[in-house]
Protein backbone atom coordinates (compact mmCIF):
# COMPACT_ATOMS: atom_id res chain seq x y z
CA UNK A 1 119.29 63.34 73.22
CA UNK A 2 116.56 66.24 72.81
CA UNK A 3 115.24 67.68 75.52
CA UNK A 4 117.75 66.52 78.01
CA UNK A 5 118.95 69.28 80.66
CA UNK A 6 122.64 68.81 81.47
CA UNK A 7 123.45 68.33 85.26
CA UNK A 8 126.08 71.34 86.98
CA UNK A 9 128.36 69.90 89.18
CA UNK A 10 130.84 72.71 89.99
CA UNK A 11 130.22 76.30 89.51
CA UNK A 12 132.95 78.05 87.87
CA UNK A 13 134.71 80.96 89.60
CA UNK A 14 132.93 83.19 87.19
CA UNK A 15 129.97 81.74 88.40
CA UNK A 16 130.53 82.22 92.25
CA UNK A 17 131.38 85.30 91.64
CA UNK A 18 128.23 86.33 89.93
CA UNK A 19 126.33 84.01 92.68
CA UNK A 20 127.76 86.29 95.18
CA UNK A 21 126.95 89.64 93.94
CA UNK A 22 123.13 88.54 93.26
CA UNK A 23 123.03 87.42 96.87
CA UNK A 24 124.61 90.50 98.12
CA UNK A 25 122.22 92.86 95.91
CA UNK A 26 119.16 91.20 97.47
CA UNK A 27 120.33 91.16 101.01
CA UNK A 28 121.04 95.10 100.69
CA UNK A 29 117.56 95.71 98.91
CA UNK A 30 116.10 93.88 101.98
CA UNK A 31 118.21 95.72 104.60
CA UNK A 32 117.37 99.31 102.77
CA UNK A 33 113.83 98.74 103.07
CA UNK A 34 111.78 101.08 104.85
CA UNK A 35 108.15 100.19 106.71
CA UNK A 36 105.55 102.51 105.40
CA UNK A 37 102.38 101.58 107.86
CA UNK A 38 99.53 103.72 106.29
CA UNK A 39 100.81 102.56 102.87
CA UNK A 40 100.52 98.93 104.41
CA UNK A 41 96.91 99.49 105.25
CA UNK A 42 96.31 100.95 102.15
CA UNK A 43 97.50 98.23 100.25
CA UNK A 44 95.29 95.56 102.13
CA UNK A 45 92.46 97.85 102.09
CA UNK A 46 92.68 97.39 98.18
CA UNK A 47 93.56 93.85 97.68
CA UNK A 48 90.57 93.72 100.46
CA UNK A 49 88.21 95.51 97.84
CA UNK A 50 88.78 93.21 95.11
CA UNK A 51 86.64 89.90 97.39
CA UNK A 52 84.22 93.06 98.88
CA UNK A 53 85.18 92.23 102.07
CA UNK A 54 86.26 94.87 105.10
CA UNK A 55 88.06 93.06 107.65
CA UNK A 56 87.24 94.30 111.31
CA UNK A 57 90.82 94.87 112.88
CA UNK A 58 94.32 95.20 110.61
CA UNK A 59 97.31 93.57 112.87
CA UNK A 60 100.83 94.62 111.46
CA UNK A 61 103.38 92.75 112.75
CA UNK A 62 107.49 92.92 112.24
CA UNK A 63 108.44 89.46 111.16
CA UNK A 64 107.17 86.20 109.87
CA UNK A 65 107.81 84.88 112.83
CA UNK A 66 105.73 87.56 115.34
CA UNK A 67 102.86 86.55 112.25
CA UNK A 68 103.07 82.92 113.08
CA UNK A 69 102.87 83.42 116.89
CA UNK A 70 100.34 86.03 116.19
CA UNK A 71 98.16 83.49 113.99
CA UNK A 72 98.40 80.20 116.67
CA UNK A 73 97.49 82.86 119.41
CA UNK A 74 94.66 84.01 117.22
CA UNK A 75 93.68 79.96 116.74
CA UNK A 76 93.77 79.15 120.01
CA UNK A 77 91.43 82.19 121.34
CA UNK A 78 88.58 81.36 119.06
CA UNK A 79 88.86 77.30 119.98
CA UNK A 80 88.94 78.71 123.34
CA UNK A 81 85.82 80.90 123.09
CA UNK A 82 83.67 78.12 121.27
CA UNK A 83 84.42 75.72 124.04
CA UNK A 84 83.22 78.44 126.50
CA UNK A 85 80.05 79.63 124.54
């Protein structure tokens, strides 16, 4: 049958092996990573240039989930202002 993709049921030892070592290369390049700020900035200030737009206040946050709070706060205080204006 052409074009037919055989399923994987069981990895092989080899396999696991291999499995593991990716994962633990990508967790260690994660946990090595160091937090430049100004190069942050800099980096938005030139995907920023690309639509010609300068954005009025740069908020750097630690974690996805500090960004999601961050974002509904964000929401909520310009609903809140158009209610009062």
């Amino acid at each position: 049958m052409k074009g037919c993709v055989k399923l994987l049921i069981e990895l092989t030892a080899e396999q696991k092996k291999l499995m593991e070592e990716v994962r633990n290369e990508w967790i260690n390049r994660f946990n090595s990573l160091e937090f430049d700020e100004e190069k942050a900035k800099e980096l938005m200030d030139f995907l920023y240039s690309f639509i010609e737009f300068k954005p009025k206040f740069k908020l750097i946050l630690d974690s996805p989930l500090a960004l999601q709070i961050a974002c509904n706060i964000l929401r909520w205080f310009k609903q809140s202002i158009k209610i009062y204006w």
